[in-house]
PDB file of N, CA and C in Angstrom:
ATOM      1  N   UNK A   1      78.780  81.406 115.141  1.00  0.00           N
ATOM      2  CA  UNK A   1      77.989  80.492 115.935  1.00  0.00           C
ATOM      3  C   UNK A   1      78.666  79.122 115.881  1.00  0.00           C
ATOM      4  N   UNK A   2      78.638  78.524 117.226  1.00  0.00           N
ATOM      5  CA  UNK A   2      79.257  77.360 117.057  1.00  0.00           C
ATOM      6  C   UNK A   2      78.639  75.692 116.287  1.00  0.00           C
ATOM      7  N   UNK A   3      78.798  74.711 115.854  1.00  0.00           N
ATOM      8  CA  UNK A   3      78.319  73.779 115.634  1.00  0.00           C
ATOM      9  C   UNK A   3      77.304  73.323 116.857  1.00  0.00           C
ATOM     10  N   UNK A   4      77.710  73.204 117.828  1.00  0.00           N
ATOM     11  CA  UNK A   4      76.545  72.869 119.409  1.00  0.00           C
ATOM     12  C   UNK A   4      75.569  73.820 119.004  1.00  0.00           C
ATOM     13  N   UNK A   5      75.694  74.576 119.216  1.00  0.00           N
ATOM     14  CA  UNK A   5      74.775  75.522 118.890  1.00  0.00           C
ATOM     15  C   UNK A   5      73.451  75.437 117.880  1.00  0.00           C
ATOM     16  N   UNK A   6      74.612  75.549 116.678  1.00  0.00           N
ATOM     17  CA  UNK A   6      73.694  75.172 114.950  1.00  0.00           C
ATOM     18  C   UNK A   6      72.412  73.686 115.669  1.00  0.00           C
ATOM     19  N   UNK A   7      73.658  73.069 115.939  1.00  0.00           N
ATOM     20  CA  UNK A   7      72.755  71.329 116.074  1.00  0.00           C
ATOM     21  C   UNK A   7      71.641  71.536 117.215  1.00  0.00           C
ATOM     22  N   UNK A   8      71.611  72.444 118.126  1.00  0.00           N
ATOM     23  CA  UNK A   8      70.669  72.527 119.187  1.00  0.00           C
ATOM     24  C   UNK A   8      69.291  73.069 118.349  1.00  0.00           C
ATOM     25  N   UNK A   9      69.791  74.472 117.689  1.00  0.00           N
ATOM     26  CA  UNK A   9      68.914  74.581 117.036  1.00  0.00           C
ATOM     27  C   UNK A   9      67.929  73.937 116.084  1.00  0.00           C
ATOM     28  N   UNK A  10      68.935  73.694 115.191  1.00  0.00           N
ATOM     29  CA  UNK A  10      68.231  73.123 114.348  1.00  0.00           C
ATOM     30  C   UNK A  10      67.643  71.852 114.789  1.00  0.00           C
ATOM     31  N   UNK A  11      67.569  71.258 115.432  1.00  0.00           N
ATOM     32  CA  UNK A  11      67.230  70.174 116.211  1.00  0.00           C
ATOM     33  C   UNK A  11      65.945  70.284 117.110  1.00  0.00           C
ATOM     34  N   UNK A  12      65.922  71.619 117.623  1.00  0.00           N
ATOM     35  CA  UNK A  12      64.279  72.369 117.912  1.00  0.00           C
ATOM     36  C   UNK A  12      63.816  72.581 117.037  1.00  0.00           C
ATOM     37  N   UNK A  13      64.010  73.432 115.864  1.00  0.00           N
ATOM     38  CA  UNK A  13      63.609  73.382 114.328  1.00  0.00           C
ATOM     39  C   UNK A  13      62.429  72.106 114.339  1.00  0.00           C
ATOM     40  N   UNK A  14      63.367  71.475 114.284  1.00  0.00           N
ATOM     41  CA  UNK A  14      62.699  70.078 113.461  1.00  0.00           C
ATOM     42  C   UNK A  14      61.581  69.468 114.627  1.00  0.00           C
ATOM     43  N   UNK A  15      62.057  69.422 115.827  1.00  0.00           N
ATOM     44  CA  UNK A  15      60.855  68.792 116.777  1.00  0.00           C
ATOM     45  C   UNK A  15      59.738  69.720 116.478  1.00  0.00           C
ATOM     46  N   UNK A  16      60.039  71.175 116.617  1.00  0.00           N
ATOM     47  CA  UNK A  16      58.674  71.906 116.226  1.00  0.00           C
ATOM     48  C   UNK A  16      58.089  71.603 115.085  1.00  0.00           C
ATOM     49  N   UNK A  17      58.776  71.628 114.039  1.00  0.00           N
ATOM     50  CA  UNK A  17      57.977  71.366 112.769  1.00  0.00           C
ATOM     51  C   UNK A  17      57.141  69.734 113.046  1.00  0.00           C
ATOM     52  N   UNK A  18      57.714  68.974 113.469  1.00  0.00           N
ATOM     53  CA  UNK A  18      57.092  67.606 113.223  1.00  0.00           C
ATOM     54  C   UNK A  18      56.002  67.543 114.428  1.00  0.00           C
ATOM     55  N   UNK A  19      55.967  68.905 115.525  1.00  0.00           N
ATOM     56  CA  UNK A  19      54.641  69.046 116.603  1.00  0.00           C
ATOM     57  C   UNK A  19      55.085  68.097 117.359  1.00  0.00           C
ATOM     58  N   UNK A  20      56.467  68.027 117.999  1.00  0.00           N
ATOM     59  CA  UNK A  20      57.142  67.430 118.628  1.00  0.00           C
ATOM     60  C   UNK A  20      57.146  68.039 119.951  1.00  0.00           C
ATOM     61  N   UNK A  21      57.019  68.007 121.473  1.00  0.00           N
ATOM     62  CA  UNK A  21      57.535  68.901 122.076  1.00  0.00           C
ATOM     63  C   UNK A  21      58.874  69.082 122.377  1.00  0.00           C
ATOM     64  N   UNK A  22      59.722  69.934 123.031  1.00  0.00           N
ATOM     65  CA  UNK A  22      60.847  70.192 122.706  1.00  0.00           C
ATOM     66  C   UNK A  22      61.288  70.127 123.960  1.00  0.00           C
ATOM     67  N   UNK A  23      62.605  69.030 124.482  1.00  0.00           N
ATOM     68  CA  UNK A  23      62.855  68.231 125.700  1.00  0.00           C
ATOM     69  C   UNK A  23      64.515  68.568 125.400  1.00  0.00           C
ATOM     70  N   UNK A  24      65.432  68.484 126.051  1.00  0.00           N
ATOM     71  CA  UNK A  24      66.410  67.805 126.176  1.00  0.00           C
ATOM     72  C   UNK A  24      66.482  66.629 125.847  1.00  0.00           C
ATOM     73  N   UNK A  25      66.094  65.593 126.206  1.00  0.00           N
ATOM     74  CA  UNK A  25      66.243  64.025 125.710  1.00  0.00           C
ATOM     75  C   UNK A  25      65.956  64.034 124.098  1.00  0.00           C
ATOM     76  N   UNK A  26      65.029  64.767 123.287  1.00  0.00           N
ATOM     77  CA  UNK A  26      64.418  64.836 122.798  1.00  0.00           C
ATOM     78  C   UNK A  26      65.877  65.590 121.442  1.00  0.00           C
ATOM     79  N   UNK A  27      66.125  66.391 121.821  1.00  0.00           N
ATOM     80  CA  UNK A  27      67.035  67.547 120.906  1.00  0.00           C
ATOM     81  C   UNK A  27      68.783  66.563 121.080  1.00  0.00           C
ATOM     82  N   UNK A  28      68.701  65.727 122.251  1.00  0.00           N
ATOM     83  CA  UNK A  28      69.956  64.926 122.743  1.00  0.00           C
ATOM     84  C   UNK A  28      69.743  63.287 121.419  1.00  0.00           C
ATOM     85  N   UNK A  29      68.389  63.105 121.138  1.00  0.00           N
ATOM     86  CA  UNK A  29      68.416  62.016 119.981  1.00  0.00           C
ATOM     87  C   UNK A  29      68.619  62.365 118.573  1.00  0.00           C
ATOM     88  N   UNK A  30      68.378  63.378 118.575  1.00  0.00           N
ATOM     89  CA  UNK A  30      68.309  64.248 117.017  1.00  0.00           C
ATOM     90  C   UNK A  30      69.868  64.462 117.158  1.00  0.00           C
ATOM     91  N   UNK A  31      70.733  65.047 117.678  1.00  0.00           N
ATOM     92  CA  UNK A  31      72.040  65.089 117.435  1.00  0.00           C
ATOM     93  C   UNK A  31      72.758  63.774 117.755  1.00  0.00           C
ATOM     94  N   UNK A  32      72.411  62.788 118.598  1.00  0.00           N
ATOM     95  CA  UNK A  32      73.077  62.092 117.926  1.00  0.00           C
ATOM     96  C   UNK A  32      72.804  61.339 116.837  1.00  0.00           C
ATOM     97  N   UNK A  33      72.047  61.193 116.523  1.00  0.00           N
ATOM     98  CA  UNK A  33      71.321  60.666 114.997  1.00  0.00           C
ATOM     99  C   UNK A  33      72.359  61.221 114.165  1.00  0.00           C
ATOM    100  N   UNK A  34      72.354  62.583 114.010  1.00  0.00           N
ATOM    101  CA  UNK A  34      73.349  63.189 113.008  1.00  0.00           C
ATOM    102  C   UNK A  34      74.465  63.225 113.593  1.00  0.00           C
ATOM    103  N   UNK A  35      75.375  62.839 114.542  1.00  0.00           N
ATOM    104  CA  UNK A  35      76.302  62.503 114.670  1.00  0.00           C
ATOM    105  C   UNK A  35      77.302  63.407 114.762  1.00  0.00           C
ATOM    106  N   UNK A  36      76.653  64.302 115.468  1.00  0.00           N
ATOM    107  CA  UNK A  36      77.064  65.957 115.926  1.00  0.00           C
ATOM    108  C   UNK A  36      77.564  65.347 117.439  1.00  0.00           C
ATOM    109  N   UNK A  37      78.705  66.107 118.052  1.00  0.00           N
ATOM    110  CA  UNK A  37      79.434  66.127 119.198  1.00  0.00           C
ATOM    111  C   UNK A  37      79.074  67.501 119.505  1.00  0.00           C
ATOM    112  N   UNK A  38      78.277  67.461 120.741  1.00  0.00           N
ATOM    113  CA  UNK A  38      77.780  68.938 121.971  1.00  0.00           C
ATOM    114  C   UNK A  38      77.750  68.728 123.109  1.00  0.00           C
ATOM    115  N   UNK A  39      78.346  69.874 123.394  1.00  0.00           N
ATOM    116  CA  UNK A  39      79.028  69.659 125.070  1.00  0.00           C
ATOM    117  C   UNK A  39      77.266  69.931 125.334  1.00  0.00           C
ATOM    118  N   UNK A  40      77.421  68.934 126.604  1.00  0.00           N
ATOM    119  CA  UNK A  40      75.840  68.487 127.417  1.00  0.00           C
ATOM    120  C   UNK A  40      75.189  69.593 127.670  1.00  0.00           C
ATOM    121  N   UNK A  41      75.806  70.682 128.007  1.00  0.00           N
ATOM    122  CA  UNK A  41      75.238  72.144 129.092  1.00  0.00           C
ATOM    123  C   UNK A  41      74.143  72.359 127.730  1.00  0.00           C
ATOM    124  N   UNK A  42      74.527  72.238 126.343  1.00  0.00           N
ATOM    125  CA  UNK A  42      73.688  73.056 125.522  1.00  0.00           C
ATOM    126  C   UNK A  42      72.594  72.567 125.678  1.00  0.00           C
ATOM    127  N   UNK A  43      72.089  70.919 125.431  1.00  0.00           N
ATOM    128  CA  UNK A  43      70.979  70.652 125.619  1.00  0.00           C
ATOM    129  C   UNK A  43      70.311  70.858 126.728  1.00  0.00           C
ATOM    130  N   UNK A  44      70.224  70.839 127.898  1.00  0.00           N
ATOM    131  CA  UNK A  44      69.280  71.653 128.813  1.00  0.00           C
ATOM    132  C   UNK A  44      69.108  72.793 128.947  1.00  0.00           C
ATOM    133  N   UNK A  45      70.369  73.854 128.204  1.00  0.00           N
ATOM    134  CA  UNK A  45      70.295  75.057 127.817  1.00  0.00           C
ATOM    135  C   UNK A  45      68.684  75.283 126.399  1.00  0.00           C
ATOM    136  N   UNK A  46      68.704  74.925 125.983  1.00  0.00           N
ATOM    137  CA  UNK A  46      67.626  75.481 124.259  1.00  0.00           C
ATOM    138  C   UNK A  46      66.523  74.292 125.345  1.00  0.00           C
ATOM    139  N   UNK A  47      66.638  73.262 125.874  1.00  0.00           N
ATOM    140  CA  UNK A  47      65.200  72.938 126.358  1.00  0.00           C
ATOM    141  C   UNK A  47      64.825  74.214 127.435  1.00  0.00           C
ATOM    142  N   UNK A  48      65.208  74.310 128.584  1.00  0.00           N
ATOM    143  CA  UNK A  48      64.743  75.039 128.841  1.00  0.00           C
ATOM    144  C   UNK A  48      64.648  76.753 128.593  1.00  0.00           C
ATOM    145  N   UNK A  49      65.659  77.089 127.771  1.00  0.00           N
ATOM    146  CA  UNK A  49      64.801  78.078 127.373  1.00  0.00           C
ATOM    147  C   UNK A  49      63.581  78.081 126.136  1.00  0.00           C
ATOM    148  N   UNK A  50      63.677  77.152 125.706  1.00  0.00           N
ATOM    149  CA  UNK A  50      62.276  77.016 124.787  1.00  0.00           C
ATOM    150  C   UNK A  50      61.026  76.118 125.446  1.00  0.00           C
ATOM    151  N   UNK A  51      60.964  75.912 126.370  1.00  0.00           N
ATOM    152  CA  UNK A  51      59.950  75.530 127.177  1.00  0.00           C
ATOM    153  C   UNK A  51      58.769  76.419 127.083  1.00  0.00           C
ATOM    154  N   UNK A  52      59.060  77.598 127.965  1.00  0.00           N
ATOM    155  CA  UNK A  52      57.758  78.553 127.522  1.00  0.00           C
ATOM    156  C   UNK A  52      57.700  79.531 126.721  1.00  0.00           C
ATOM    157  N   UNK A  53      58.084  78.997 125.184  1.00  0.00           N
ATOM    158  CA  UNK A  53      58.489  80.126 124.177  1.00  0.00           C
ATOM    159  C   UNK A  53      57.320  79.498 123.219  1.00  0.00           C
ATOM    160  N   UNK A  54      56.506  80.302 122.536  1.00  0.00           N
ATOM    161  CA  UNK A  54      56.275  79.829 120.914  1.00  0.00           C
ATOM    162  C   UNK A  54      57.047  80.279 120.346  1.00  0.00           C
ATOM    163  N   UNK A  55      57.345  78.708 119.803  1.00  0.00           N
ATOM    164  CA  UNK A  55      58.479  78.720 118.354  1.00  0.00           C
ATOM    165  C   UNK A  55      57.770  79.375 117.252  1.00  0.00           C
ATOM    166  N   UNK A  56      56.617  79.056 116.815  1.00  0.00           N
ATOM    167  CA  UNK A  56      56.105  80.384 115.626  1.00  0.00           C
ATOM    168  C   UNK A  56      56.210  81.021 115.848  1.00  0.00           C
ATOM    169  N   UNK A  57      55.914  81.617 116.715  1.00  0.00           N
ATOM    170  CA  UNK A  57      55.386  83.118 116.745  1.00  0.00           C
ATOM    171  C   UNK A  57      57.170  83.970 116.927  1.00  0.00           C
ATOM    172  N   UNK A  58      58.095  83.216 117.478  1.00  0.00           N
ATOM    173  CA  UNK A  58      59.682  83.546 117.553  1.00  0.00           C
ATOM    174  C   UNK A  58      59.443  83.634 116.078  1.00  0.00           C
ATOM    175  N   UNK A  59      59.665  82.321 115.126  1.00  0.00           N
ATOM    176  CA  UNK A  59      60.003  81.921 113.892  1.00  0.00           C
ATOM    177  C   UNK A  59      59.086  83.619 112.969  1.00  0.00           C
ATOM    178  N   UNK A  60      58.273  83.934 112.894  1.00  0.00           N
ATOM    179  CA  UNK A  60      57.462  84.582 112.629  1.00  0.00           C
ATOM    180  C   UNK A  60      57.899  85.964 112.771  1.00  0.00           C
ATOM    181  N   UNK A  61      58.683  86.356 113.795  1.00  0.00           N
ATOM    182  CA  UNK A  61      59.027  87.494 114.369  1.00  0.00           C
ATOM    183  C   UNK A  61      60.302  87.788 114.350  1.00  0.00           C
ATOM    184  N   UNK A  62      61.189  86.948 113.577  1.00  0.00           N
ATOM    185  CA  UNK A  62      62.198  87.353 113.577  1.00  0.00           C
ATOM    186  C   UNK A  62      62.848  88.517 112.927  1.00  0.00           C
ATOM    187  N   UNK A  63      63.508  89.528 113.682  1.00  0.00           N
ATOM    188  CA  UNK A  63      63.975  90.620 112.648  1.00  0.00           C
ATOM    189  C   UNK A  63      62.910  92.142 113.442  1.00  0.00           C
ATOM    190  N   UNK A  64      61.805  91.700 113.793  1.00  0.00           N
ATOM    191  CA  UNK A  64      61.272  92.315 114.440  1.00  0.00           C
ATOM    192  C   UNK A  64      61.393  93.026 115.964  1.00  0.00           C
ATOM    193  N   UNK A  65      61.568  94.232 115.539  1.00  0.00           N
ATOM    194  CA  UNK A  65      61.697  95.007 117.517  1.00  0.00           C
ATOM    195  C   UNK A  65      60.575  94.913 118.135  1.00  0.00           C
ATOM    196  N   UNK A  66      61.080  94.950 119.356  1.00  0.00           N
ATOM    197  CA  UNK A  66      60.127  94.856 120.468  1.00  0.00           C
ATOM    198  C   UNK A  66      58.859  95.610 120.782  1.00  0.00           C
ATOM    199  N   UNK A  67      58.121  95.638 121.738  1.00  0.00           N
ATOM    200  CA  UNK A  67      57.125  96.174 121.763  1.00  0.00           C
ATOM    201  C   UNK A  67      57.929  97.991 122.463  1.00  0.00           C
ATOM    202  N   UNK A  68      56.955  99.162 121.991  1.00  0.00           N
ATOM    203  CA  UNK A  68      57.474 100.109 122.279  1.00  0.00           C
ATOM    204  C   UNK A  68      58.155 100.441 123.138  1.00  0.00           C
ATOM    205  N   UNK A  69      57.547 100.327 124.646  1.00  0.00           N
ATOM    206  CA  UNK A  69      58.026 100.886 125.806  1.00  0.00           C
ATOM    207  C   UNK A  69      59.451  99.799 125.853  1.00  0.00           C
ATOM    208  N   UNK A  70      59.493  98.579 125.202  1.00  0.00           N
ATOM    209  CA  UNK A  70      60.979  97.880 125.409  1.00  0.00           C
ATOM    210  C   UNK A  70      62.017  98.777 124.904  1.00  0.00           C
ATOM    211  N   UNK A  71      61.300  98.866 123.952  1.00  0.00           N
ATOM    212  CA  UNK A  71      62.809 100.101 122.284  1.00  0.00           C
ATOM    213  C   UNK A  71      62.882 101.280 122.972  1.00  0.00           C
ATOM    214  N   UNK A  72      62.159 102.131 124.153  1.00  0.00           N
ATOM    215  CA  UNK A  72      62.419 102.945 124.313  1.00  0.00           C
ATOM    216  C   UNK A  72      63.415 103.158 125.599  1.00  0.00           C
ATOM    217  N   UNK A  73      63.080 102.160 126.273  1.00  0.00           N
ATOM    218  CA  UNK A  73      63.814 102.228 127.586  1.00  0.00           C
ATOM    219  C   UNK A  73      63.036 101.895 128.747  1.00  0.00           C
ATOM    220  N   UNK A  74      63.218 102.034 129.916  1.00  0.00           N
ATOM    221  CA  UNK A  74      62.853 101.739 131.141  1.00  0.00           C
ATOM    222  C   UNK A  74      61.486 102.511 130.877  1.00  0.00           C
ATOM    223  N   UNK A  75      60.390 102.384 131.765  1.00  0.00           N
ATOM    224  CA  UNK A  75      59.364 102.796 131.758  1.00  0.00           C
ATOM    225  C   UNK A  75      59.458 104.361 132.510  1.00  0.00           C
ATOM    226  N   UNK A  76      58.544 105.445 132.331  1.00  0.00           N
ATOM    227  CA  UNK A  76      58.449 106.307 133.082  1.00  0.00           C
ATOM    228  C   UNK A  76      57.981 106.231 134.661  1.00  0.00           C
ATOM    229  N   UNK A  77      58.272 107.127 135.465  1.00  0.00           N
ATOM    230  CA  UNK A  77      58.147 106.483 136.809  1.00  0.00           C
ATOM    231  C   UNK A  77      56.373 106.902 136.919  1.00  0.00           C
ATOM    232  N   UNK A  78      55.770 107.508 136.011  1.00  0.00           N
ATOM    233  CA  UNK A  78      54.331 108.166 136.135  1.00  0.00           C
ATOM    234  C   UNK A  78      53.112 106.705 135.802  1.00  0.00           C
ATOM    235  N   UNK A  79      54.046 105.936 135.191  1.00  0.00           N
ATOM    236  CA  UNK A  79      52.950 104.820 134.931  1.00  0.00           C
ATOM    237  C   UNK A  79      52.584 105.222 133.410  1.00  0.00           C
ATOM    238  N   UNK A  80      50.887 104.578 133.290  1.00  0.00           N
ATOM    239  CA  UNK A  80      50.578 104.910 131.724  1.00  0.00           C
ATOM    240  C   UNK A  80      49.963 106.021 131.525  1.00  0.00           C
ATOM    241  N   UNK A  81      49.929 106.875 132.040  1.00  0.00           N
ATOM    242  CA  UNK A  81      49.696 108.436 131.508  1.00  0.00           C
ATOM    243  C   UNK A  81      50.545 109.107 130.743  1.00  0.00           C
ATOM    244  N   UNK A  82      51.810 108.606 132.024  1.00  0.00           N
ATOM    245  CA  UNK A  82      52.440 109.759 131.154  1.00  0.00           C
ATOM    246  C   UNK A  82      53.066 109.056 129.829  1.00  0.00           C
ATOM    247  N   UNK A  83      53.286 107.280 129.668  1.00  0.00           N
ATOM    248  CA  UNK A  83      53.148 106.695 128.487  1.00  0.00           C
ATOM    249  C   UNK A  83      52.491 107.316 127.532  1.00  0.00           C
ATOM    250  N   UNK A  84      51.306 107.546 127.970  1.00  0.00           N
ATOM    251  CA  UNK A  84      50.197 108.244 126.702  1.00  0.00           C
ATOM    252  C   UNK A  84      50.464 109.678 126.021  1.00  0.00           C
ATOM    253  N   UNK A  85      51.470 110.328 126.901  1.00  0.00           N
ATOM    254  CA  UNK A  85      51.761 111.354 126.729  1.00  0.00           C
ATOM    255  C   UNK A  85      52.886 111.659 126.001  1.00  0.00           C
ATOM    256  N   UNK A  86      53.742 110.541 126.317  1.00  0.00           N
ATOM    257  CA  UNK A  86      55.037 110.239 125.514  1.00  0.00           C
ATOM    258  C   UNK A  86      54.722 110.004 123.831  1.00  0.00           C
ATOM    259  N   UNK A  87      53.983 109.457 123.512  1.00  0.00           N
ATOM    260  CA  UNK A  87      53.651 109.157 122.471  1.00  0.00           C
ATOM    261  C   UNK A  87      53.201 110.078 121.104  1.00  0.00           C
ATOM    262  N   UNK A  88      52.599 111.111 121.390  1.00  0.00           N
ATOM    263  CA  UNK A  88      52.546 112.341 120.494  1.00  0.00           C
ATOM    264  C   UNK A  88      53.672 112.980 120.880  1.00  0.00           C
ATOM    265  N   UNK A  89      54.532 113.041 121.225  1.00  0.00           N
ATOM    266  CA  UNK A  89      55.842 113.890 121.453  1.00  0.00           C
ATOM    267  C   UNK A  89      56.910 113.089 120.810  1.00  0.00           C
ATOM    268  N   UNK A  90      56.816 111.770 120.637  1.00  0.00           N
ATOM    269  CA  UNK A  90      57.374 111.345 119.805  1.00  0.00           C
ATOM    270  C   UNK A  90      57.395 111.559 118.339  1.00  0.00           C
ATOM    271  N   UNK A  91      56.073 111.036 117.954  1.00  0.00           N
ATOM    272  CA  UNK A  91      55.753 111.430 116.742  1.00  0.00           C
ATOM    273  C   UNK A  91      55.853 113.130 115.998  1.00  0.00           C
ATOM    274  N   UNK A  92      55.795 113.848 117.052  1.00  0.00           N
ATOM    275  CA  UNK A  92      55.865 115.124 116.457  1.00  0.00           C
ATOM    276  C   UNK A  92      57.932 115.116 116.172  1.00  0.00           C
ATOM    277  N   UNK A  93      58.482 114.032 117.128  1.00  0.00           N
ATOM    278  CA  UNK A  93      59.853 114.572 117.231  1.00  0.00           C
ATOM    279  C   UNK A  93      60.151 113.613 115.369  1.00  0.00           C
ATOM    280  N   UNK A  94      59.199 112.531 115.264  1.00  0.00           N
ATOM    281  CA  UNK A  94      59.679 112.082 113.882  1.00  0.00           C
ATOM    282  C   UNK A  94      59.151 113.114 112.766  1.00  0.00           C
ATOM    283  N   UNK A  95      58.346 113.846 112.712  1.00  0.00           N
ATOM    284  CA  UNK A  95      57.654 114.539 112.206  1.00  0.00           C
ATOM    285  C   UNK A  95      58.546 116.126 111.363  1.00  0.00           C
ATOM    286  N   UNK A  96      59.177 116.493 112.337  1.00  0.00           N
ATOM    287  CA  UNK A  96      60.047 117.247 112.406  1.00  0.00           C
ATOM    288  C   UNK A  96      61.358 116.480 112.007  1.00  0.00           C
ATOM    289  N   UNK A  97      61.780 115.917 111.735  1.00  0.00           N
ATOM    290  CA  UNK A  97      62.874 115.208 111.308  1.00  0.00           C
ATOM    291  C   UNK A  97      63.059 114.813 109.657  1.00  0.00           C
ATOM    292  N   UNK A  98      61.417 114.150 109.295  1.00  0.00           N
ATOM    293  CA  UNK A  98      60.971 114.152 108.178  1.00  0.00           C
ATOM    294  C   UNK A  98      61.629 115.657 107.329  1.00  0.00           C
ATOM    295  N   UNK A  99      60.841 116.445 108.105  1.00  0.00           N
ATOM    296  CA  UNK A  99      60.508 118.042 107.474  1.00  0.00           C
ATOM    297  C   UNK A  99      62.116 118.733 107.156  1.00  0.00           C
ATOM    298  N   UNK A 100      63.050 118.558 108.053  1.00  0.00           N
ATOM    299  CA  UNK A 100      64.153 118.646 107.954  1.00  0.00           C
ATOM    300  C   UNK A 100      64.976 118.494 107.379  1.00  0.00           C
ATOM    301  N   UNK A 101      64.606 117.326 106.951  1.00  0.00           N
ATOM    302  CA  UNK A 101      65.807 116.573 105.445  1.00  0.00           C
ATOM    303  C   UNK A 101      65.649 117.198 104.419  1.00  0.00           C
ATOM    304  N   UNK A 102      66.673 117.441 103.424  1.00  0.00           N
ATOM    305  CA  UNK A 102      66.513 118.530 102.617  1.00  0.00           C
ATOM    306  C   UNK A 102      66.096 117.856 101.312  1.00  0.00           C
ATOM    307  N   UNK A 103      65.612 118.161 100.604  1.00  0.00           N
ATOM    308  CA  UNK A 103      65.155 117.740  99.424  1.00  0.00           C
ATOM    309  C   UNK A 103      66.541 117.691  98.404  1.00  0.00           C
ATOM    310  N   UNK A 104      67.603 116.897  97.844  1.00  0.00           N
ATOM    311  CA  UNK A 104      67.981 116.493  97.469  1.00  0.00           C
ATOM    312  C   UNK A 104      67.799 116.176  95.323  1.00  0.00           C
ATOM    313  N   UNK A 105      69.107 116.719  94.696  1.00  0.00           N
ATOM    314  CA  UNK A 105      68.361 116.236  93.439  1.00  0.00           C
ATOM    315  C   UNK A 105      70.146 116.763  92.594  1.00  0.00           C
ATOM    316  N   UNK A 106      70.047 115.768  91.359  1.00  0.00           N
ATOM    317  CA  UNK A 106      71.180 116.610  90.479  1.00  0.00           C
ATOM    318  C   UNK A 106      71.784 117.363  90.393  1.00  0.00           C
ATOM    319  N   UNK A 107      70.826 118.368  90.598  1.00  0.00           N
ATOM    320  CA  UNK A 107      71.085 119.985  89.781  1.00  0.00           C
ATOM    321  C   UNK A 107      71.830 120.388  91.489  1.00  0.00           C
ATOM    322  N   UNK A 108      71.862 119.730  92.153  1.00  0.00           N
ATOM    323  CA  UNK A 108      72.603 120.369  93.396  1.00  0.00           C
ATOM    324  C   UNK A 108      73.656 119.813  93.057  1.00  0.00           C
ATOM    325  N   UNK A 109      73.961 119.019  93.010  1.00  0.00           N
ATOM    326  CA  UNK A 109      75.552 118.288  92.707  1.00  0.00           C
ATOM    327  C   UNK A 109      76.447 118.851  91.780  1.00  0.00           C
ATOM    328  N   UNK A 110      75.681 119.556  90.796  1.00  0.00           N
ATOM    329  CA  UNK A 110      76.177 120.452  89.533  1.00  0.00           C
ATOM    330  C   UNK A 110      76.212 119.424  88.201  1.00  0.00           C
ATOM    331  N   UNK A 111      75.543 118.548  88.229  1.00  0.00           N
ATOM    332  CA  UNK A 111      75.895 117.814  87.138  1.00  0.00           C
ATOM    333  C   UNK A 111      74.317 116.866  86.886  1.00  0.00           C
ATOM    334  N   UNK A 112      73.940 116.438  85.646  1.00  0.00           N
ATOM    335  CA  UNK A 112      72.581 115.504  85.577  1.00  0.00           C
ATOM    336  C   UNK A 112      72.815 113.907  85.218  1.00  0.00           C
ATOM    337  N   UNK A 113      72.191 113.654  84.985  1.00  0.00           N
ATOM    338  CA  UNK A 113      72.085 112.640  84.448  1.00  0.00           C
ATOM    339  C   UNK A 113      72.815 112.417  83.230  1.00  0.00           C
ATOM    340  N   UNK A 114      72.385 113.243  82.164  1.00  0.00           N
ATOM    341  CA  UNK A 114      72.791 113.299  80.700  1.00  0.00           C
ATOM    342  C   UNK A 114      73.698 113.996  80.467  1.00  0.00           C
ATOM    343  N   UNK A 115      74.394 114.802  81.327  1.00  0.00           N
ATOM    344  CA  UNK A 115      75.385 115.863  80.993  1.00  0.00           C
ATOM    345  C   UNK A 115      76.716 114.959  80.381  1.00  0.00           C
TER     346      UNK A 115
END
């Protein structure tokens, strides 16, 4: 990640924390304060894409996948039925996968712990 970057961020960081709203002009005083050099495009870049974002709920969610039908792919062309339908066919396909894995232990390897 580049330094523009780091400083954009962290620079929304901080307006959010202090219940700042989060501007271009705004993220453009905070870097230069710290005395960071960023090519201009970034700051109207992180304002407007954080315009209609909550920053908690991002901050909060990080690391986290999406809602199902995103992780799975394009939607079915049936709408939410056949969504509803998708859904125990899944689970039976994790279900079976579980059951599959073999139980695992020492005495298969030929050797224990203490040997």
């Amino acid at each position: 990640m580049t330094v523009s970057k780091l400083a954009c961020i962290y620079s929304a960081l901080i307006l959010h924390d202090n219940e700042v709203t989060v501007t271009e002009v705004k993220i453009n005083a905070l870097i230069k304060a710290a005395g960071v050099n960023v090519e201009p495009f970034w700051l109207g870049f992180f304002a407007k894409s954080l315009s209609n974002v909550n920053i908690a709920s991002l901050i909060c969610n990080v690391g986290v996948g999406g809602p199902a039908a995103a992780a799975g792919g394009a939607a079915p062309a049936g709408g939410a039925a056949s969504a509803t339908t998708a859904a125990p066919a899944e689970e039976k396909k994790k279900e079976e996968a579980k059951k599959e894995e073999p139980k695992r232990s020492n005495e298969d390897m030929g050797f224990g712990l203490f040997d």
